[in-house]
PDB file of N, CA and C in Angstrom:
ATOM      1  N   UNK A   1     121.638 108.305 116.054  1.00  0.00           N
ATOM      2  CA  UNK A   1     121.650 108.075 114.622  1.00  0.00           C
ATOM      3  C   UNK A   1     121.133 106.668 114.327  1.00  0.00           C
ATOM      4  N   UNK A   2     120.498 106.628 113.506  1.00  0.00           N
ATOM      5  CA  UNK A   2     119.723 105.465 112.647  1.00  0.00           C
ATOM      6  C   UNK A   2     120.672 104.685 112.113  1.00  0.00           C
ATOM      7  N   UNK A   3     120.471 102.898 112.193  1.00  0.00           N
ATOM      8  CA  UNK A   3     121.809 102.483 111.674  1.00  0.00           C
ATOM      9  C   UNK A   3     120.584 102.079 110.363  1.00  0.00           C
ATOM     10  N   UNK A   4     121.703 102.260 109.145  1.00  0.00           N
ATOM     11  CA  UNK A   4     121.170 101.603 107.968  1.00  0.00           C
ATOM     12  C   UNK A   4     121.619  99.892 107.652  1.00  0.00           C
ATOM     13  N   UNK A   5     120.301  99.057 107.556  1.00  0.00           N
ATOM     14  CA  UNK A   5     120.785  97.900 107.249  1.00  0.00           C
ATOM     15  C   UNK A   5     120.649  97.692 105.697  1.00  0.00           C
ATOM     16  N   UNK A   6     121.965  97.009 105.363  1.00  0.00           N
ATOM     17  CA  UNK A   6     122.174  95.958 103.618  1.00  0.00           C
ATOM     18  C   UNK A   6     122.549  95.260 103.358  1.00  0.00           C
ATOM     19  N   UNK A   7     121.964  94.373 102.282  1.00  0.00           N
ATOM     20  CA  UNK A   7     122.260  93.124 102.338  1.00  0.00           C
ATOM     21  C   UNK A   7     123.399  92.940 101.920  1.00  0.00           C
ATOM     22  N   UNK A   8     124.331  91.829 101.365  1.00  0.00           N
ATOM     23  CA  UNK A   8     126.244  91.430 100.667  1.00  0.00           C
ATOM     24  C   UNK A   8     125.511  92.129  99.387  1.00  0.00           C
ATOM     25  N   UNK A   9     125.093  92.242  98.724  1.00  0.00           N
ATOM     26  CA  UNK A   9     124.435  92.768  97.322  1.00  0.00           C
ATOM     27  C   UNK A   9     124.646  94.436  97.428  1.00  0.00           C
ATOM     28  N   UNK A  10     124.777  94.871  98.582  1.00  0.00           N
ATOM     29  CA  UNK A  10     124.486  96.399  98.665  1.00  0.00           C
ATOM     30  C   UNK A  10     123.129  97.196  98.692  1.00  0.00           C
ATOM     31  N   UNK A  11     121.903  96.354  98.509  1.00  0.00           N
ATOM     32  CA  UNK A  11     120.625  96.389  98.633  1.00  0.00           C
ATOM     33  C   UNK A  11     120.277  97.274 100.377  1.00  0.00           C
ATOM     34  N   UNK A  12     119.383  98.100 100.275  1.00  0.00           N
ATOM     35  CA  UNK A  12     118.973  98.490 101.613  1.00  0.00           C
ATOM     36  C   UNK A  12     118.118  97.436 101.564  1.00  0.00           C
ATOM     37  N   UNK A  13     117.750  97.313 103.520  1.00  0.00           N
ATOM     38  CA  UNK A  13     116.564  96.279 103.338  1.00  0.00           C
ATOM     39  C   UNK A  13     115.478  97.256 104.486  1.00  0.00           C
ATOM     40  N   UNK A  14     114.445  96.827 104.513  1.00  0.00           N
ATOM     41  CA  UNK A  14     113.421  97.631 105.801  1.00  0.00           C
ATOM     42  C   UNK A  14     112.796  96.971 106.552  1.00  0.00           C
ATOM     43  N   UNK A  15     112.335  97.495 108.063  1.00  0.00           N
ATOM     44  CA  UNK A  15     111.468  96.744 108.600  1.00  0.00           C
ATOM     45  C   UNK A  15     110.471  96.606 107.973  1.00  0.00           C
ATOM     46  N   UNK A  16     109.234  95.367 108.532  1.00  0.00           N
ATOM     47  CA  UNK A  16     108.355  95.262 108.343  1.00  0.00           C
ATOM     48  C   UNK A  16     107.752  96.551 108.430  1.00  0.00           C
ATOM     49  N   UNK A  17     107.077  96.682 109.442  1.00  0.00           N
ATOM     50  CA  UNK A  17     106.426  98.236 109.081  1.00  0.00           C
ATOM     51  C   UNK A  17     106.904  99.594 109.181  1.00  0.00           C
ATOM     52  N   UNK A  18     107.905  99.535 108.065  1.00  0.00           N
ATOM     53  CA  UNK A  18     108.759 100.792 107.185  1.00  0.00           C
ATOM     54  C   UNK A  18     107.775 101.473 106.170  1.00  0.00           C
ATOM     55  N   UNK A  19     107.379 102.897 105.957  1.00  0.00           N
ATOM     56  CA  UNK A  19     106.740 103.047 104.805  1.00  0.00           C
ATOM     57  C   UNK A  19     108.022 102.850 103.675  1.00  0.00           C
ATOM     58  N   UNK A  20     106.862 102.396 102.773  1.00  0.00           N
ATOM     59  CA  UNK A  20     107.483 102.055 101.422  1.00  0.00           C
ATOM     60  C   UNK A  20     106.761 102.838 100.514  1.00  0.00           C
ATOM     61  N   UNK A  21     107.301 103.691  99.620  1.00  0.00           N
ATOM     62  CA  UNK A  21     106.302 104.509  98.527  1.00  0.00           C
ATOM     63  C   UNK A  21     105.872 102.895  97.396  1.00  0.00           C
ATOM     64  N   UNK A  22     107.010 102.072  97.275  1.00  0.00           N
ATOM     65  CA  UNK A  22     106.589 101.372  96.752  1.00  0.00           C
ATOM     66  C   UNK A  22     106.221  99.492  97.295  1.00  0.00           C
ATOM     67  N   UNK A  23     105.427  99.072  96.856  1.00  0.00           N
ATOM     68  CA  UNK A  23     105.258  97.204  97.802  1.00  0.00           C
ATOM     69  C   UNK A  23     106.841  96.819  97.368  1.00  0.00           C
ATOM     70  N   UNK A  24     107.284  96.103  98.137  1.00  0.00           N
ATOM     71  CA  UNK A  24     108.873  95.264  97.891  1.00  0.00           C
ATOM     72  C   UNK A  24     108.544  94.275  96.525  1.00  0.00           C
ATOM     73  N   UNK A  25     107.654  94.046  96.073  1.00  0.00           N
ATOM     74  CA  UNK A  25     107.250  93.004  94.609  1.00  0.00           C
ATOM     75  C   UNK A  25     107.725  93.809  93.642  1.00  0.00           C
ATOM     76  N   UNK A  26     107.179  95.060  93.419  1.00  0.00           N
ATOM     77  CA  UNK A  26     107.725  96.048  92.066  1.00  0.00           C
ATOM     78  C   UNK A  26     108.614  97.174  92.311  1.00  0.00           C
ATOM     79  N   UNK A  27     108.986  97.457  91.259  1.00  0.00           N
ATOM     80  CA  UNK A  27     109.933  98.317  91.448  1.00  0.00           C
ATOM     81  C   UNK A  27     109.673  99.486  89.829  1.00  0.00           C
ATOM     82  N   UNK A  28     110.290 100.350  89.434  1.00  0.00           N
ATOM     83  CA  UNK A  28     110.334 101.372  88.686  1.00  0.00           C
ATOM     84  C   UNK A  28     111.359 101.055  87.494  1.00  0.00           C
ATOM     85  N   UNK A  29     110.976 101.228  86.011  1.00  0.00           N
ATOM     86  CA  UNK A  29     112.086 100.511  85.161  1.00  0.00           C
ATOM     87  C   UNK A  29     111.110 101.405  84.008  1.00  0.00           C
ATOM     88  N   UNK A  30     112.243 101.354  83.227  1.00  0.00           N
ATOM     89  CA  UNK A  30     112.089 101.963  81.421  1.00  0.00           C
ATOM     90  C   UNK A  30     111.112 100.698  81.057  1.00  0.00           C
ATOM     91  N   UNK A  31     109.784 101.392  80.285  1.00  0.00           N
ATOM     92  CA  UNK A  31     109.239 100.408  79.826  1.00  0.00           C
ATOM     93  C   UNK A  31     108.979 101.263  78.122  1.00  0.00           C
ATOM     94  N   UNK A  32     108.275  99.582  77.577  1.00  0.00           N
ATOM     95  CA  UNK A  32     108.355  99.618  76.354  1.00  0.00           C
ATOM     96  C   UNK A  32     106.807 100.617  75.717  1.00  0.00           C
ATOM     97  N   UNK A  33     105.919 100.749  76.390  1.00  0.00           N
ATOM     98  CA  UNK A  33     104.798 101.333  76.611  1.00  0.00           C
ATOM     99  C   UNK A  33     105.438 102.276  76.363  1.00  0.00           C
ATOM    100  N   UNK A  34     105.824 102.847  77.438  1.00  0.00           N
ATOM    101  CA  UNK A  34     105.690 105.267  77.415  1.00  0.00           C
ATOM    102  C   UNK A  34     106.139 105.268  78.545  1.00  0.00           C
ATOM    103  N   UNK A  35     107.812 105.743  78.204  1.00  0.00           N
ATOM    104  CA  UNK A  35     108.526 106.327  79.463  1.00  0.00           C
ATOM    105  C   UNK A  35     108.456 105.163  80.196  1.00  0.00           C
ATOM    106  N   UNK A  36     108.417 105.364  82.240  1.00  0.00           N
ATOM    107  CA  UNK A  36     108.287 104.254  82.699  1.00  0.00           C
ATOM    108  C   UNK A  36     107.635 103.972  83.241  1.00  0.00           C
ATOM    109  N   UNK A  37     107.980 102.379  83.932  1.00  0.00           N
ATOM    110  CA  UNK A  37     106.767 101.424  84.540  1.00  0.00           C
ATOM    111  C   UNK A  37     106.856 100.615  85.546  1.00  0.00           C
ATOM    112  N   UNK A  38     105.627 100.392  86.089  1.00  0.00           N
ATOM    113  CA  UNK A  38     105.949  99.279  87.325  1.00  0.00           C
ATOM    114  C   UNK A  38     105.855  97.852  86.541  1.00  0.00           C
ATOM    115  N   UNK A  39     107.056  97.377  87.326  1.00  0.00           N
ATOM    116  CA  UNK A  39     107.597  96.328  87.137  1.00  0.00           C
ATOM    117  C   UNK A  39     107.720  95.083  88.497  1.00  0.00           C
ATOM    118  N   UNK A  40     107.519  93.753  87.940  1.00  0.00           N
ATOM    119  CA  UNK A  40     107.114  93.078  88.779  1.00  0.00           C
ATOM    120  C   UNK A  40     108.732  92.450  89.129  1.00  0.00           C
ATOM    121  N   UNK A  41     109.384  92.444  90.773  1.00  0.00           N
ATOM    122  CA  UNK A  41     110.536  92.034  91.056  1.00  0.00           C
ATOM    123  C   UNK A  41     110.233  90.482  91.082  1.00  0.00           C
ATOM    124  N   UNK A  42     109.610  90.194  91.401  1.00  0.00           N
ATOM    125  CA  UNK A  42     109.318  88.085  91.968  1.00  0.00           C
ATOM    126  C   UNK A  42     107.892  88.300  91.322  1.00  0.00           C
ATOM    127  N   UNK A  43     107.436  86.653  91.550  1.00  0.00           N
ATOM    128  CA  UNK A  43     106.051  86.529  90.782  1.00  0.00           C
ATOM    129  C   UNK A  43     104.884  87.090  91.919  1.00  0.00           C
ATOM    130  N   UNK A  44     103.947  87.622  91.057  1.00  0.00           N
ATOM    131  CA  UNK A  44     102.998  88.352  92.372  1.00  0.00           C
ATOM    132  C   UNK A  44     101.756  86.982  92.089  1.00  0.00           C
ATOM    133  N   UNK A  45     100.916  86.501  92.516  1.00  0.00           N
ATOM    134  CA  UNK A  45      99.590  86.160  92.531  1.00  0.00           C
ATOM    135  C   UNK A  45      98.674  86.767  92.176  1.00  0.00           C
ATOM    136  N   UNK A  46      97.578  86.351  91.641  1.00  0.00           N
ATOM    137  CA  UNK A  46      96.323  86.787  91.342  1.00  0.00           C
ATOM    138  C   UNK A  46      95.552  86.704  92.325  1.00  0.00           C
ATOM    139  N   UNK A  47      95.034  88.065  92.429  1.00  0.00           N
ATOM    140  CA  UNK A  47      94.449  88.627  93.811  1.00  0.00           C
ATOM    141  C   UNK A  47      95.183  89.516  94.839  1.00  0.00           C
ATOM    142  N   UNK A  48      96.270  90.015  94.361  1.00  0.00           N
ATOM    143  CA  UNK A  48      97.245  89.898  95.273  1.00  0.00           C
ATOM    144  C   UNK A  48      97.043  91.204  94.991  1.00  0.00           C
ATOM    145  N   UNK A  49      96.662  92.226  96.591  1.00  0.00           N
ATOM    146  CA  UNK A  49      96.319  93.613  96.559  1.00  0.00           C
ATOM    147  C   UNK A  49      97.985  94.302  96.939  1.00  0.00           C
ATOM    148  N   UNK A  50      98.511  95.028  96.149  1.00  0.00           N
ATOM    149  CA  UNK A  50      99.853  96.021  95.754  1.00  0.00           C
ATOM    150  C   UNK A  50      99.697  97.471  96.710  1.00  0.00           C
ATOM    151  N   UNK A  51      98.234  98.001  97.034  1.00  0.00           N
ATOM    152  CA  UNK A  51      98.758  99.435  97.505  1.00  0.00           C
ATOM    153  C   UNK A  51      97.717 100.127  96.844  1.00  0.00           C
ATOM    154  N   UNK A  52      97.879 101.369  97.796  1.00  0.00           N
ATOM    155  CA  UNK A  52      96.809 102.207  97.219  1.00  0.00           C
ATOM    156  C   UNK A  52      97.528 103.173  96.099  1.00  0.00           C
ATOM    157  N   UNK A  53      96.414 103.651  95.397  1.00  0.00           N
ATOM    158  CA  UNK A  53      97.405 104.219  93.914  1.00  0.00           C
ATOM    159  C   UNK A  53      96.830 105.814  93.735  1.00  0.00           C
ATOM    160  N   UNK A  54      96.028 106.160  94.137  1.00  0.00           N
ATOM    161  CA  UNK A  54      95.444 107.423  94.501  1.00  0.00           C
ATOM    162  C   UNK A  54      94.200 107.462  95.928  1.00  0.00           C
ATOM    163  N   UNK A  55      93.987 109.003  95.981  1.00  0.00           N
ATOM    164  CA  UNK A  55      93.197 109.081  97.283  1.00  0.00           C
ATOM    165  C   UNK A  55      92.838 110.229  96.725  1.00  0.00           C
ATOM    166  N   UNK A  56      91.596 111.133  97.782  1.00  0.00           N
ATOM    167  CA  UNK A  56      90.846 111.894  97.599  1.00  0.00           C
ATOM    168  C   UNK A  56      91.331 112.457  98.965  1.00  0.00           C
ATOM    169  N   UNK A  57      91.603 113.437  99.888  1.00  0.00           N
ATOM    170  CA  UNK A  57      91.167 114.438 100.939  1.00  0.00           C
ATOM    171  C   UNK A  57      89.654 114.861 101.034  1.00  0.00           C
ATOM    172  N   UNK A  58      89.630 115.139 100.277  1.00  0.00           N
ATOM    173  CA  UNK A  58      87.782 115.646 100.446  1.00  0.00           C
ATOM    174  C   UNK A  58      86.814 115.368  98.909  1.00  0.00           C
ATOM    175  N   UNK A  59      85.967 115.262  98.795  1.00  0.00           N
ATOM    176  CA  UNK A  59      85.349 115.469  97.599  1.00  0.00           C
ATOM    177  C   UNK A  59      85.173 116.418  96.309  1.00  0.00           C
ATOM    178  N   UNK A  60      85.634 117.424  97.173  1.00  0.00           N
ATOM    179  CA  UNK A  60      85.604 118.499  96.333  1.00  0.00           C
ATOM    180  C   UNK A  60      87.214 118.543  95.766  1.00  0.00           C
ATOM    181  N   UNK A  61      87.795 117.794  95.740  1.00  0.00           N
ATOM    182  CA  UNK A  61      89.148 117.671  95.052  1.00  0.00           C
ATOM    183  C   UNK A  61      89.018 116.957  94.267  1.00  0.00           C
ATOM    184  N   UNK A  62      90.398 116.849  93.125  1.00  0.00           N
ATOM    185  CA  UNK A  62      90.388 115.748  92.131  1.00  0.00           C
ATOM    186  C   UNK A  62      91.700 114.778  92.861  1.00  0.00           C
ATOM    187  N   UNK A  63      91.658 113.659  92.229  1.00  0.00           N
ATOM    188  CA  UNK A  63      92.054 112.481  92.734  1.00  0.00           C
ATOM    189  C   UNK A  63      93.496 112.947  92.722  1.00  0.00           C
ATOM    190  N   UNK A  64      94.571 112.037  93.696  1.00  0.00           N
ATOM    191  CA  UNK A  64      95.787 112.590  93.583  1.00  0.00           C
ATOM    192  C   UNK A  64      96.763 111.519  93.952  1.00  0.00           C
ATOM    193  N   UNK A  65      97.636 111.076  92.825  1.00  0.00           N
ATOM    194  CA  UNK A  65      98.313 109.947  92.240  1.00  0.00           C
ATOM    195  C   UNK A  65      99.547 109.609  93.738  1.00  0.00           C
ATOM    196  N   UNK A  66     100.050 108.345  94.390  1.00  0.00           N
ATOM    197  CA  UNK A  66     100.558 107.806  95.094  1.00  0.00           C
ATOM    198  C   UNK A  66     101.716 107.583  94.396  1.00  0.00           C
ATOM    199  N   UNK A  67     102.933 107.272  94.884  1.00  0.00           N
ATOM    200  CA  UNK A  67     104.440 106.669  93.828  1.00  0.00           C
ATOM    201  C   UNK A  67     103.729 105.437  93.150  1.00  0.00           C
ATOM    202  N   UNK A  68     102.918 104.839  93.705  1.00  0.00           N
ATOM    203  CA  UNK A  68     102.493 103.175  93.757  1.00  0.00           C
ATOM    204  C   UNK A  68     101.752 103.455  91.811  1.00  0.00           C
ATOM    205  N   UNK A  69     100.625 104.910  92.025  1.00  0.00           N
ATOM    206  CA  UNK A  69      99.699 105.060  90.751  1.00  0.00           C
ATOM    207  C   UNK A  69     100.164 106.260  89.890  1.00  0.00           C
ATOM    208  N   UNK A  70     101.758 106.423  90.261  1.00  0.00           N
ATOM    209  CA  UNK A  70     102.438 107.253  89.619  1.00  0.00           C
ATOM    210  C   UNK A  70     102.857 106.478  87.838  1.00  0.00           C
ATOM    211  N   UNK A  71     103.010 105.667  87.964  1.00  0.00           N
ATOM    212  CA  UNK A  71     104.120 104.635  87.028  1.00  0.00           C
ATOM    213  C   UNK A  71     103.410 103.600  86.211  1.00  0.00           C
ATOM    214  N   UNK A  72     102.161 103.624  86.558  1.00  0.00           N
ATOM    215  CA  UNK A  72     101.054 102.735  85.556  1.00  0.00           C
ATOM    216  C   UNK A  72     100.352 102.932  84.153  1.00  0.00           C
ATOM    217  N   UNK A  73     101.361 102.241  83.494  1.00  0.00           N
ATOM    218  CA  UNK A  73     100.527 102.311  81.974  1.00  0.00           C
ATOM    219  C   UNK A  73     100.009 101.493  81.927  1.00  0.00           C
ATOM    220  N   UNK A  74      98.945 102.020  80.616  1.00  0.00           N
ATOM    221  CA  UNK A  74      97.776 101.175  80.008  1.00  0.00           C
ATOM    222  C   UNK A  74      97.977 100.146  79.206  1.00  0.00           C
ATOM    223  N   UNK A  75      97.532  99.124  78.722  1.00  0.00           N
ATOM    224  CA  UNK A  75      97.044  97.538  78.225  1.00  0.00           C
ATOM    225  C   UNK A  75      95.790  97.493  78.104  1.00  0.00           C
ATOM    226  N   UNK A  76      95.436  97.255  76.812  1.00  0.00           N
ATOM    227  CA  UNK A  76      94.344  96.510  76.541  1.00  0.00           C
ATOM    228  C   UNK A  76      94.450  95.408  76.890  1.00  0.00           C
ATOM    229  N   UNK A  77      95.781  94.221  77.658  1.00  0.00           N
ATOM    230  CA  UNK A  77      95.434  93.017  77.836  1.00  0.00           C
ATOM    231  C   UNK A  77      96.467  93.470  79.378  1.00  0.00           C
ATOM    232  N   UNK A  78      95.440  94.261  80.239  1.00  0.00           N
ATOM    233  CA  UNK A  78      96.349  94.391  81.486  1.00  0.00           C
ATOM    234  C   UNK A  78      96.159  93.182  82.413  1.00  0.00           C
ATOM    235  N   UNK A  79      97.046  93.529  83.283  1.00  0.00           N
ATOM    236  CA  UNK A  79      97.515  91.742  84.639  1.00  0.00           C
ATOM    237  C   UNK A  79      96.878  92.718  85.680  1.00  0.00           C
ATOM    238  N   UNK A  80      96.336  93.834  86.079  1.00  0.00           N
ATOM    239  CA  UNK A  80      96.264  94.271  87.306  1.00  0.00           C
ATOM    240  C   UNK A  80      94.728  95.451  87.407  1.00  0.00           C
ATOM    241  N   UNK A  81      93.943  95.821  87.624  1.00  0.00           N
ATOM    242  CA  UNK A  81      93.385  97.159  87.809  1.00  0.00           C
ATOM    243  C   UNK A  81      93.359  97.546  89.111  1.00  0.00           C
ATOM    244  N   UNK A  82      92.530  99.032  88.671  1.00  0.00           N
ATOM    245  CA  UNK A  82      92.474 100.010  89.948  1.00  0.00           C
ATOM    246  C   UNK A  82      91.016  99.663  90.557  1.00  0.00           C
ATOM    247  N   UNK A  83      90.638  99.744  91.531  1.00  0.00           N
ATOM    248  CA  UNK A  83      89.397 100.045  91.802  1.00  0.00           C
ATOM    249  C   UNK A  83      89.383 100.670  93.500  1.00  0.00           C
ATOM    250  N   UNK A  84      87.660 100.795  93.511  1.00  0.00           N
ATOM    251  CA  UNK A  84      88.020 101.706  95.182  1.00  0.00           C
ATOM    252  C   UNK A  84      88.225 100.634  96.333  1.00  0.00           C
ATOM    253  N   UNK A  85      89.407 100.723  97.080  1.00  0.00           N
ATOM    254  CA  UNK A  85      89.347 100.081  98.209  1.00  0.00           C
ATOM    255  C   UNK A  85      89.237 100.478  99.779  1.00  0.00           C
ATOM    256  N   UNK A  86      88.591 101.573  99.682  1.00  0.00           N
ATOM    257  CA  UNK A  86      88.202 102.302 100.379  1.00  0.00           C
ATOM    258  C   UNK A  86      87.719 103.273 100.560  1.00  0.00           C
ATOM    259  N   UNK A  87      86.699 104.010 101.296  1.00  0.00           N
ATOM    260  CA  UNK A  87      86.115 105.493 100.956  1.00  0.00           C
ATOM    261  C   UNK A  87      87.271 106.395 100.528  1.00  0.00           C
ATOM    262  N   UNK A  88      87.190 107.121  99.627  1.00  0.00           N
ATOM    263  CA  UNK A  88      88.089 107.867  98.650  1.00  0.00           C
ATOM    264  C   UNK A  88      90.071 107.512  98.688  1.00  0.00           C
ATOM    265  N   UNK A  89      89.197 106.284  98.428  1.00  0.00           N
ATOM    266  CA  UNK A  89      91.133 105.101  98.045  1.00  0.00           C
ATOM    267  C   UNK A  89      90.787 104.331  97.136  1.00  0.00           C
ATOM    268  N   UNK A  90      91.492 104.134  96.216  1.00  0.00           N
ATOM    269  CA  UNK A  90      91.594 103.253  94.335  1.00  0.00           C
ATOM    270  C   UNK A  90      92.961 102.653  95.332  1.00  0.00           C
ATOM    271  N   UNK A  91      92.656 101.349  94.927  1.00  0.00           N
ATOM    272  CA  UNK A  91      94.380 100.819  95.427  1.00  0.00           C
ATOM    273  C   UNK A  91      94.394  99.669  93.508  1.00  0.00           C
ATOM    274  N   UNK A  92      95.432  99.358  93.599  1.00  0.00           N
ATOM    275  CA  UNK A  92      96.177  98.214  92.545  1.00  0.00           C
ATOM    276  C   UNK A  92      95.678  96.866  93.133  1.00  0.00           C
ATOM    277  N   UNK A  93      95.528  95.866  92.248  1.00  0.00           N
ATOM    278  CA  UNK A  93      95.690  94.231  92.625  1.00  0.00           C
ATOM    279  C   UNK A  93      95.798  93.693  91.286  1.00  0.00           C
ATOM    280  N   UNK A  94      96.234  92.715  91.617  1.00  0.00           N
ATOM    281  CA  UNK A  94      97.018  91.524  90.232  1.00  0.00           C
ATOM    282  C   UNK A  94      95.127  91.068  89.959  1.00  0.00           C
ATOM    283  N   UNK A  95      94.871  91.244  88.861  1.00  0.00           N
ATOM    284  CA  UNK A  95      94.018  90.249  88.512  1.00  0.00           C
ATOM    285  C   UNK A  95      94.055  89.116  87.669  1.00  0.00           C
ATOM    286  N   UNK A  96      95.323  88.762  87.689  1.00  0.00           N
ATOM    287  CA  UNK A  96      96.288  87.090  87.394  1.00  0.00           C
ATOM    288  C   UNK A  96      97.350  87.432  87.559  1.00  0.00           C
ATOM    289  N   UNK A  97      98.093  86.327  87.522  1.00  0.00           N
ATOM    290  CA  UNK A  97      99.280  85.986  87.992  1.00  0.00           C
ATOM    291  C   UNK A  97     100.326  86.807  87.058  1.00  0.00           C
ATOM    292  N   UNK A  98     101.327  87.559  88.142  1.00  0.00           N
ATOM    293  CA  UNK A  98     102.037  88.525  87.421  1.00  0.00           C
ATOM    294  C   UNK A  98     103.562  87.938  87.248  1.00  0.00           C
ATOM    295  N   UNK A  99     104.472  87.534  86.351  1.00  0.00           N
ATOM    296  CA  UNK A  99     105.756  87.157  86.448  1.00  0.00           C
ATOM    297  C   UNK A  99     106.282  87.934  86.676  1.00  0.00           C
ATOM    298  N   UNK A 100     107.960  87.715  87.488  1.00  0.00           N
ATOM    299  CA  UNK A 100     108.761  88.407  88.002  1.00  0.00           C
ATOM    300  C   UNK A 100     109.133  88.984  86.457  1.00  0.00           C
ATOM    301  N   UNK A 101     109.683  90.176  86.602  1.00  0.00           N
ATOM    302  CA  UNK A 101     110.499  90.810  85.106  1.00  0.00           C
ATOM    303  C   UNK A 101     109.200  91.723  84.232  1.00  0.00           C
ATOM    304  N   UNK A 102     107.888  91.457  84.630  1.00  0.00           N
ATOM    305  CA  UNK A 102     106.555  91.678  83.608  1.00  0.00           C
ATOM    306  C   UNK A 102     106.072  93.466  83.950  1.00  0.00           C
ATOM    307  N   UNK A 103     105.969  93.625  83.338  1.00  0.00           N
ATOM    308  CA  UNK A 103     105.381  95.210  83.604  1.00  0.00           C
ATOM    309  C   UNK A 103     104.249  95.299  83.891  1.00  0.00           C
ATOM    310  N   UNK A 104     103.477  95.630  84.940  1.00  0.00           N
ATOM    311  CA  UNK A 104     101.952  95.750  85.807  1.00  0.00           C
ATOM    312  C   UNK A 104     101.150  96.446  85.033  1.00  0.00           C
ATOM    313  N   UNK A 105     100.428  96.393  84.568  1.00  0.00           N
ATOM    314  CA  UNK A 105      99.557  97.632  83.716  1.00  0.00           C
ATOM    315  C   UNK A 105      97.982  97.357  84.344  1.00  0.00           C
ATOM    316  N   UNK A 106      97.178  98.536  83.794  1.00  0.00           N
ATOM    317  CA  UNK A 106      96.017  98.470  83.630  1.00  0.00           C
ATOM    318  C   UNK A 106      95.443  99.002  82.549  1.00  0.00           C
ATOM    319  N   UNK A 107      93.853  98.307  82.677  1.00  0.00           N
ATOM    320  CA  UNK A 107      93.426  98.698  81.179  1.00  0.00           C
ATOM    321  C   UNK A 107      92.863 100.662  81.750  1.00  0.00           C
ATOM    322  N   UNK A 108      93.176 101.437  81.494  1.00  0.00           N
ATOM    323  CA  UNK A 108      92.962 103.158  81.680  1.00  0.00           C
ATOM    324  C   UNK A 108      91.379 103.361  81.198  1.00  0.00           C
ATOM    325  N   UNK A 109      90.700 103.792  82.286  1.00  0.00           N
ATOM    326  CA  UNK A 109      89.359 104.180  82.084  1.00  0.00           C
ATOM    327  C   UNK A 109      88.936 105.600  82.901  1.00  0.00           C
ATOM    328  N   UNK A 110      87.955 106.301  82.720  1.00  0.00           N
ATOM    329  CA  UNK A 110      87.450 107.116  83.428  1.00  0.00           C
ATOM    330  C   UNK A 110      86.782 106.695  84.797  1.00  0.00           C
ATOM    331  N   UNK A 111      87.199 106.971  85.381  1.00  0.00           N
ATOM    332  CA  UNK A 111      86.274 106.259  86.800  1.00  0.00           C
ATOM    333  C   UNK A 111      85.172 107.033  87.580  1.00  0.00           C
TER     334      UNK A 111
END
């Protein structure tokens, strides 16, 4: 049996290379947008790549949303976009500096 570690807070914590559906920076919260949102736990940096947010299997599919590009609403004045970071991978990155407490958005386009 697997021992579970937590912190005095009651927090689980993970190894380093634990999958995480989500990066340890954000987390999932009621936002003021629509329904909910990713939310920034500590301050992230600008530049600072979050995860991939959809992927493709083959071409002949349509794109198919990650926990990470599950939870992203739109801003006309967004802190973050999508783009490809890999052959059929869109990942997230801060494109400025994100405060802890701030909701991650992007500006929503057709890609």
């Amino acid at each position: 049996m697997t021992k579970t570690n937590f912190t005095p807070a009651g927090k689980k914590t993970f190894k380093a290379d634990s999958y995480r559906p989500l990066p340890a920076s954000v987390t999932i919260n009621n936002s003021k947008i629509d329904g909910l949102g990713l939310f920034a736990v500590q301050d992230i940096k600008e530049g600072t790549y979050l995860g991939e947010t959809h992927f493709k299997i083959d071409e002949n599919r349509d794109w198919m949303r990650t926990p990470l590009g599950g939870f992203i609403n739109h801003s006309e004045q967004s802190n973050a976009e999508i783009s490809l970071s890999g052959e059929n991978i869109r990942g997230l990155t801060a494109k400025r500096n994100i405060l802890k407490g701030e909701e991650i958005t992007v500006l929503y386009t057709l890609y």
